[in-house]
Protein backbone atom coordinates (compact mmCIF):
# COMPACT_ATOMS: atom_id res chain seq x y z
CA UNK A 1 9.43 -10.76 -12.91
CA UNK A 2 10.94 -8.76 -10.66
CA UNK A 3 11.20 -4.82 -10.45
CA UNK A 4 12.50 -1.89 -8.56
CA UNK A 5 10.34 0.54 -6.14
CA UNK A 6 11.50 3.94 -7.19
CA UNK A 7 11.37 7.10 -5.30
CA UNK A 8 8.13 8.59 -6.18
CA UNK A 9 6.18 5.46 -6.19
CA UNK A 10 7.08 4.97 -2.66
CA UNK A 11 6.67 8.27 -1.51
CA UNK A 12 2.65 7.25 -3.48
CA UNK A 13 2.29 4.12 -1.53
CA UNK A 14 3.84 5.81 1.81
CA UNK A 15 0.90 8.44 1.09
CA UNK A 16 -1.70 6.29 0.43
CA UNK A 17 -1.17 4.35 3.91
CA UNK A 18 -0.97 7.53 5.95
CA UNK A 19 -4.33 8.99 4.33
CA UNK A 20 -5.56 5.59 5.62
CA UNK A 21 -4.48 5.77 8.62
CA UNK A 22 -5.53 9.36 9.39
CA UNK A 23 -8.76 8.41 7.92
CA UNK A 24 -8.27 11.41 4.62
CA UNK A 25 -11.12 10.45 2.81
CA UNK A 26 -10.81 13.54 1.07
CA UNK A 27 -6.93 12.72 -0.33
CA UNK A 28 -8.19 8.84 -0.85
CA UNK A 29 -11.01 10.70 -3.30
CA UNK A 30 -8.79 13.30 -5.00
CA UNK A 31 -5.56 11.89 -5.16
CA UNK A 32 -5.73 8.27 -5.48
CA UNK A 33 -9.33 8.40 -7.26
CA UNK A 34 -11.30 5.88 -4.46
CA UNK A 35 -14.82 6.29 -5.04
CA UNK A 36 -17.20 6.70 -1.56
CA UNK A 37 -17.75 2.49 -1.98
CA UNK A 38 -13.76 1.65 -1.61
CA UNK A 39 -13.50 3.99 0.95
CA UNK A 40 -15.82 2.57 3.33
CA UNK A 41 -14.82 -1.00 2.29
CA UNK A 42 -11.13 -0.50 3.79
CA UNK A 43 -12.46 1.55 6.86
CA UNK A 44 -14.56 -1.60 7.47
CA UNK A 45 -11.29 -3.78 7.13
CA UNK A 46 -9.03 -1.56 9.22
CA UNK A 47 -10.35 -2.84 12.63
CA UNK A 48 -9.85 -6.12 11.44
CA UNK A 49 -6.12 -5.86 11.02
CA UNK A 50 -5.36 -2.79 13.50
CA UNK A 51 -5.97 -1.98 17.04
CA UNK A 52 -7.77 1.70 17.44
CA UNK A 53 -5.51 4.35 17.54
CA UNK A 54 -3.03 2.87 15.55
CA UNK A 55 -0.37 4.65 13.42
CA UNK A 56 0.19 3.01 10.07
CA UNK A 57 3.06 3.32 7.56
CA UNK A 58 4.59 1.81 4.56
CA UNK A 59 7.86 0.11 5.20
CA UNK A 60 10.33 1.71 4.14
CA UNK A 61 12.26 2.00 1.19
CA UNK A 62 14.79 -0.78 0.75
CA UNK A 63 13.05 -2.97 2.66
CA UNK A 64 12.29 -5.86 -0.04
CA UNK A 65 15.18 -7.43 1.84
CA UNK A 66 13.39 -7.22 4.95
CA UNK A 67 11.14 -10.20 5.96
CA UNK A 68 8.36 -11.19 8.15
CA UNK A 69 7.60 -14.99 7.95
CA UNK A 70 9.97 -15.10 5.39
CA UNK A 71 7.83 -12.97 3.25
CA UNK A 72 9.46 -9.36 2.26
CA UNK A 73 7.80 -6.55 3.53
CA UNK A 74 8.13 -5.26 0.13
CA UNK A 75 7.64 -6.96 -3.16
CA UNK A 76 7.53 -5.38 -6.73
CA UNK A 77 7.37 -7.31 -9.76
CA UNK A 78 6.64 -6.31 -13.60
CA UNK A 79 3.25 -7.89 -14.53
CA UNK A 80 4.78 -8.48 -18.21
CA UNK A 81 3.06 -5.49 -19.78
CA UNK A 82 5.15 -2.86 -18.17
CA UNK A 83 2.79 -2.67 -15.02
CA UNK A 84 4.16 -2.78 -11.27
CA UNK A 85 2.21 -4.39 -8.79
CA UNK A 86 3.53 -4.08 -5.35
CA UNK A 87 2.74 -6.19 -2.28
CA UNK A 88 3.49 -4.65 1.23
CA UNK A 89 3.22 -5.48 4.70
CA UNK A 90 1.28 -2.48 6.08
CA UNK A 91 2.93 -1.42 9.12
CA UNK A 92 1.17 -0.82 12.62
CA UNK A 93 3.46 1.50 14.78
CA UNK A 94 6.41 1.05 12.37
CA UNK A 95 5.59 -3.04 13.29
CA UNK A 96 4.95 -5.58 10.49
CA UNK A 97 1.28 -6.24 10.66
CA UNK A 98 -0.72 -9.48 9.20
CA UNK A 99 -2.16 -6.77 6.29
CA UNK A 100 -0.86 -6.96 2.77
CA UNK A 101 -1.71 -4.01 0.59
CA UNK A 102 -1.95 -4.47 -2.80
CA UNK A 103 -1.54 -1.77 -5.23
CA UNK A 104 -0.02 -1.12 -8.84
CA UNK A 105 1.28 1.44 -11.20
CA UNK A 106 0.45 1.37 -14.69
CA UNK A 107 3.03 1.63 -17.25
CA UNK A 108 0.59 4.27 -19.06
CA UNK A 109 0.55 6.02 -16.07
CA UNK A 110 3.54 5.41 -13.77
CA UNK A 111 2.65 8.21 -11.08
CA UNK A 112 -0.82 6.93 -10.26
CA UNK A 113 -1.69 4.45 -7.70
CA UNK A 114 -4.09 2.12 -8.35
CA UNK A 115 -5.61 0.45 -5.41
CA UNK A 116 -6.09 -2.96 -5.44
CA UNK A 117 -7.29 -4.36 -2.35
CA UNK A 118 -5.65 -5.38 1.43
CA UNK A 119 -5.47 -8.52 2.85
CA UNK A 120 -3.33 -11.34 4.76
């Protein structure tokens, strides 16, 4: 079913990427709760998807009408039990990259990002 991105979980998922892409291990630990294992699994997947150097971004908000392949760079749906998972393009130098990140918010917790996993 679908459902709406609001402000703050955007401005989550938006700070998830960038700690990502800077590499914040330390925000990825504190703030979104990855233990040491996740951490180095999506630092092993990030040269994979992403050319060295690159800056990466969440697309911004709005942009489930936006579309690579068809696909929307964004897309949020209810899971039926009050969850939102969200599906998003990762961006490479504000470009649509192959990577899909998948993460959710639980509807016990709707201001904590849950990390799911990234793929294509």
């Amino acid at each position: 079913m679908p459902a709406n991105l609001d402000t703050n979980k955007h401005a989550l998922l938006s700070g998830f990427i960038k700690a990502i892409s800077e590499n914040d291990t330390k925000t990825l630990s504190t703030k979104f709760g990855l233990s040491h294992a996740v951490i180095l699994e999506i630092q092993d997947l990030l040269p994979i998807y992403f050319h060295a150097g690159a800056i990466l971004s969440a697309p911004p908000l709005g942009s489930q009408d936006s579309q690579v392949n068809k696909a929307p760079l964004i897309t949020v749906y209810d899971t039926g039990d009050g969850d939102i998972a969200v599906e998003c393009f990762i961006l490479e130098n504000n470009e649509p990259s192959e990577a899909i990140l998948h993460v959710s918010f639980s509807a016990s917790n709707p201001n904590t990002l849950s990390y799911e996993f990234i793929d294509s």
